[in-house]
N, C-alpha and C. Protein backbone atom coordinates (compact mmCIF):
# COMPACT_ATOMS: atom_id res chain seq x y z
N UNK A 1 178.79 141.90 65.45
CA UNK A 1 178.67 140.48 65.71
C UNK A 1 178.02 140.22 67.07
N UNK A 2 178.85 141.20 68.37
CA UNK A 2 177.53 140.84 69.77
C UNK A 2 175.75 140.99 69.24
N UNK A 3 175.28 141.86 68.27
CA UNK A 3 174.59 141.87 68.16
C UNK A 3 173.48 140.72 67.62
N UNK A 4 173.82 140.31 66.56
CA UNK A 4 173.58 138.75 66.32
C UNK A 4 173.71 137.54 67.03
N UNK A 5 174.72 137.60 67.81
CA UNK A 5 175.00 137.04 69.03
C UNK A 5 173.84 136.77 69.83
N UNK A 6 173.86 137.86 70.08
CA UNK A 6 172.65 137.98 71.48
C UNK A 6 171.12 138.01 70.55
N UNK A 7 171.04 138.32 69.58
CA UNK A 7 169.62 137.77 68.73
C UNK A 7 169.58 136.10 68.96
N UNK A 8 170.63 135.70 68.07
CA UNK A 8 170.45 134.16 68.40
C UNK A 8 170.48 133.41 69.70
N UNK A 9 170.67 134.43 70.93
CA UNK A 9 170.84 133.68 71.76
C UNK A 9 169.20 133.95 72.53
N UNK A 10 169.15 134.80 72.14
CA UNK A 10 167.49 134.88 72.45
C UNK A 10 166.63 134.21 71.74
N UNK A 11 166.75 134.44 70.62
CA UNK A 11 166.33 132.99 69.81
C UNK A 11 165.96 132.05 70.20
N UNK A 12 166.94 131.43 70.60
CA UNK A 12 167.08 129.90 70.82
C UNK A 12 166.18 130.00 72.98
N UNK A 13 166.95 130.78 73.31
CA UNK A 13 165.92 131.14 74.61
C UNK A 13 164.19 130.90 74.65
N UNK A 14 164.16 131.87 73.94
CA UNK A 14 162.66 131.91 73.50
C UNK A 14 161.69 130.97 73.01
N UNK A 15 162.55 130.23 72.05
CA UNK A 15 162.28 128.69 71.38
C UNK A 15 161.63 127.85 72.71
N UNK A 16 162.94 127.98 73.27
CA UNK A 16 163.37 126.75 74.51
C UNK A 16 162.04 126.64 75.33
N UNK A 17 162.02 128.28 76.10
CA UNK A 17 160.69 128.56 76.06
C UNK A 17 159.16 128.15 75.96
N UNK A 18 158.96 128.79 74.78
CA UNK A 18 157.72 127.95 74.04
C UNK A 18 157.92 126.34 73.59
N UNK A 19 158.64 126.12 73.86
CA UNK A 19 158.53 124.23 74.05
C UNK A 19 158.27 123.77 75.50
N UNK A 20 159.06 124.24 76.41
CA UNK A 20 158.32 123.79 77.52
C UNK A 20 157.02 124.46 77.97
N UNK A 21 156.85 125.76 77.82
CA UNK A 21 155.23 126.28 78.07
C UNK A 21 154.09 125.37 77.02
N UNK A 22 154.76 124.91 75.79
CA UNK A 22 153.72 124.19 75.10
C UNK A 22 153.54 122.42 75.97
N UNK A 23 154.33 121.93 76.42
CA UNK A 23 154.85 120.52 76.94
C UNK A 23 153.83 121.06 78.23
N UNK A 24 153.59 122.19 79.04
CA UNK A 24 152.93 122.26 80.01
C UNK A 24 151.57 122.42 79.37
N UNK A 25 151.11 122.97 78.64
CA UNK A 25 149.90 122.99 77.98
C UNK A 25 148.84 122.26 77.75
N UNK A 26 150.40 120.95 77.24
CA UNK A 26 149.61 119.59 76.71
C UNK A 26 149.51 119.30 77.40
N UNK A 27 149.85 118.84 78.82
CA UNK A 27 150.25 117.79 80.05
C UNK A 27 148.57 118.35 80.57
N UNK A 28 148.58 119.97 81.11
CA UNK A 28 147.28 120.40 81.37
C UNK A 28 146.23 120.30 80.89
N UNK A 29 146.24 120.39 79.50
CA UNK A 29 145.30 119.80 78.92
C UNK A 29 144.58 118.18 78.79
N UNK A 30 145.66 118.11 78.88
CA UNK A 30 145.02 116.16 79.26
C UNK A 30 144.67 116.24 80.61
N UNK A 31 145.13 116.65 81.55
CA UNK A 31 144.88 116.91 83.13
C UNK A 31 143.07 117.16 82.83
N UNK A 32 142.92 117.99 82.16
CA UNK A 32 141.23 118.80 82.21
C UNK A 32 140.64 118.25 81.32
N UNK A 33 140.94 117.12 80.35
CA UNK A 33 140.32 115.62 79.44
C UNK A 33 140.23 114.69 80.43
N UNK A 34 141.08 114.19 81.03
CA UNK A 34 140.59 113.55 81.90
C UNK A 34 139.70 113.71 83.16
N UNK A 35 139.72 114.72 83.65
CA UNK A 35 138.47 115.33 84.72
C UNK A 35 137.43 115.45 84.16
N UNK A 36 137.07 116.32 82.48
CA UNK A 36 136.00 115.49 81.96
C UNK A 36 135.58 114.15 81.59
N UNK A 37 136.65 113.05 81.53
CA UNK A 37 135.76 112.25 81.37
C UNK A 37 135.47 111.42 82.59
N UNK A 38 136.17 111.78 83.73
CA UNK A 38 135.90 111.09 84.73
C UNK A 38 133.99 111.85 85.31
N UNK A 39 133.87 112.91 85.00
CA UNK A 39 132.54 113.34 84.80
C UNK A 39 131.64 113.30 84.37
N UNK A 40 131.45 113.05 82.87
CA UNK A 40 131.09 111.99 82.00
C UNK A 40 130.80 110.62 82.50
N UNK A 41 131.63 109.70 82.71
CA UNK A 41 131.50 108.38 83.47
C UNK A 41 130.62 108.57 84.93
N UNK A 42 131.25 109.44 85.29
CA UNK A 42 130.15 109.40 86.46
C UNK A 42 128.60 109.91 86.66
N UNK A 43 128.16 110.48 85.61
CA UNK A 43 126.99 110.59 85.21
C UNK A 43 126.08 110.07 84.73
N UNK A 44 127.22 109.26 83.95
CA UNK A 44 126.22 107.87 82.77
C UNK A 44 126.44 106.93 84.01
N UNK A 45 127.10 106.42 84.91
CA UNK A 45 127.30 105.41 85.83
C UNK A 45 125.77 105.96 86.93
N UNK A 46 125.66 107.43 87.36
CA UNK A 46 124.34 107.84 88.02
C UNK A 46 123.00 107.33 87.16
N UNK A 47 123.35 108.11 85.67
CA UNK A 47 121.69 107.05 85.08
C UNK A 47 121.22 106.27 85.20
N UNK A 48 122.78 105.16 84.72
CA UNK A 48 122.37 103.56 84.90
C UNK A 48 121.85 103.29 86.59
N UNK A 49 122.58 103.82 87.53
CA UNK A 49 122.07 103.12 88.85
C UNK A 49 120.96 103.92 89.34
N UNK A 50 120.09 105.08 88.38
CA UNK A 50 118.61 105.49 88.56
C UNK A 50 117.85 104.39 87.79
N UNK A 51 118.18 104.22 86.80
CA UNK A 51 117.39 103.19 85.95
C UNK A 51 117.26 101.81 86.44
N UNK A 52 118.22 101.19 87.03
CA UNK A 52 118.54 99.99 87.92
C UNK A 52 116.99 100.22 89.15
N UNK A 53 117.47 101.70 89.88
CA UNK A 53 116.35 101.35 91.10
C UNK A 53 115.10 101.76 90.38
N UNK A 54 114.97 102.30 89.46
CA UNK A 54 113.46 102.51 88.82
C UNK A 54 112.65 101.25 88.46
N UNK A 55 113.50 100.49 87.74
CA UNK A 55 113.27 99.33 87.11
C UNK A 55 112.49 98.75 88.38
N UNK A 56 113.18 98.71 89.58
CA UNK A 56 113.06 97.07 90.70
C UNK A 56 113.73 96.05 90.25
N UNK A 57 114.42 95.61 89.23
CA UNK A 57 115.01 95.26 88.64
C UNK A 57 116.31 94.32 89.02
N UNK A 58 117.05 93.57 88.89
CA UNK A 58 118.14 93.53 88.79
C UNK A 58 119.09 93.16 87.55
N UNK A 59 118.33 93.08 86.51
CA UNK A 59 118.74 92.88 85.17
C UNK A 59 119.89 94.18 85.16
N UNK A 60 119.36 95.05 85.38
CA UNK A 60 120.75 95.82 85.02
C UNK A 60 122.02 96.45 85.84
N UNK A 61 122.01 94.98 86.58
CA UNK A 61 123.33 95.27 87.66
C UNK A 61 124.32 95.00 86.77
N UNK A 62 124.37 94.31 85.67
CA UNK A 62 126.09 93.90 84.93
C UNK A 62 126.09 95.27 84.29
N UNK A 63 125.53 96.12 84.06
CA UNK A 63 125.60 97.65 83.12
C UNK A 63 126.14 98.77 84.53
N UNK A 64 125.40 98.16 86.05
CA UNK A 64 125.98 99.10 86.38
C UNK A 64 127.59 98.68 86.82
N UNK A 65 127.92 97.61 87.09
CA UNK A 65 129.03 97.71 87.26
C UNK A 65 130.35 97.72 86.51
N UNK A 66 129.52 97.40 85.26
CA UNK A 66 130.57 97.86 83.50
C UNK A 66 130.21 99.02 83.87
N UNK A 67 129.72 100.09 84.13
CA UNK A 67 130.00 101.09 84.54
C UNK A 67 130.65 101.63 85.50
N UNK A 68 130.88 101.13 86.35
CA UNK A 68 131.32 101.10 87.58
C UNK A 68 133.17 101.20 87.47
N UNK A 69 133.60 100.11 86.78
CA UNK A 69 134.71 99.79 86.41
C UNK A 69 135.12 100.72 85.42
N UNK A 70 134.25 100.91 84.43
CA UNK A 70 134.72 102.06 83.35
C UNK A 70 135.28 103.45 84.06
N UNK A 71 134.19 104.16 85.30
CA UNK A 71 134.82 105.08 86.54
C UNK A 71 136.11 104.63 86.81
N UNK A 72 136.21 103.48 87.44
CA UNK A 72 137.41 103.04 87.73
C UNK A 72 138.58 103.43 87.53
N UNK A 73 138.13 102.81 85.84
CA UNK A 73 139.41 103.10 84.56
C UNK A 73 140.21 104.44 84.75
N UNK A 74 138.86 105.28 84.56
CA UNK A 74 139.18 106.91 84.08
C UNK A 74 139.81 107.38 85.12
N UNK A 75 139.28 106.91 86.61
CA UNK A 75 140.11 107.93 87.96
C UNK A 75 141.59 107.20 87.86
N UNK A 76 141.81 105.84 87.53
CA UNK A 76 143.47 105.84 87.85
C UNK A 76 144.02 106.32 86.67
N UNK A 77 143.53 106.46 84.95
CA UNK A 77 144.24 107.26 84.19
C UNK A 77 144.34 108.67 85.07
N UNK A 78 143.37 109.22 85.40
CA UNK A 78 143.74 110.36 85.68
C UNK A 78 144.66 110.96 86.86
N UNK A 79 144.80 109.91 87.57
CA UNK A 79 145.71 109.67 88.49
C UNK A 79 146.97 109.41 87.72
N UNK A 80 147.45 108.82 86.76
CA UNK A 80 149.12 108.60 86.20
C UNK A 80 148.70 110.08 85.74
N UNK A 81 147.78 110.55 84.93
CA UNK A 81 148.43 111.96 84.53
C UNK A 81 148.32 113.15 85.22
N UNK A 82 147.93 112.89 86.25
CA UNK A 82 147.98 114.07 87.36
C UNK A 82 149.90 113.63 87.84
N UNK A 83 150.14 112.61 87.91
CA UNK A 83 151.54 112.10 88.29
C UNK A 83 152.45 112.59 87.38
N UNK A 84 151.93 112.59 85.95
CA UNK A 84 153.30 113.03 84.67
C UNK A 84 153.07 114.76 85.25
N UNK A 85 152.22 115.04 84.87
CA UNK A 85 151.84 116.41 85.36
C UNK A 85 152.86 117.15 86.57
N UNK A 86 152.45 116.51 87.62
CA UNK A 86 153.63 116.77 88.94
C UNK A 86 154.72 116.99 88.84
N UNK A 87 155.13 116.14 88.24
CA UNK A 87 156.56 115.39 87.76
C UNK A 87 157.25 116.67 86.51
N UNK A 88 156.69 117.22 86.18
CA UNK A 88 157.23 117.97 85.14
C UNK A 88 156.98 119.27 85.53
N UNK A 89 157.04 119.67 86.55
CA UNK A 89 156.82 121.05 87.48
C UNK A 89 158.69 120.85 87.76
């Protein structure tokens, strides 16, 4: 019976385990989704404000700063999940 014992208690160890190494996984993984897309945004936000000074233009100042804001967006998401992230260390 210790023997089963201590199977199931490793068991359930092990389980325990791979739920929180998977819970860190995910958390990291969104950590490195969001750094891409804050990279992403900031690239298409560089086009638009090459295309802006190419132009001479100012027609496409409302694109750059809908772009601008879209950056925005992505650095404070990625800021709460750099925070859940922390937080679960």
């Amino acid at each position: 019976m210790t023997l089963s014992r201590s199977a199931l208690v490793f068991f359930f160890l092990s389980t325990a385990a791979q739920a929180e190494s998977t819970d860190w996984m995910v958390r990291t993984a969104r950590m490195e989704g969001a750094a891409a897309n804050i990279e992403e945004t900031a690239a298409a936000l560089k086009e638009t404000a090459a295309r802006v000074h190419a132009s001479q233009r100012l027609s496409g100042v409302a694109e750059l700063v809908s772009d601008a804001a879209e950056l925005n967006r992505r650095v404070l998401a990625a800021g709460l999940t750099a925070n859940v992230l922390d937080k679960s260390r």
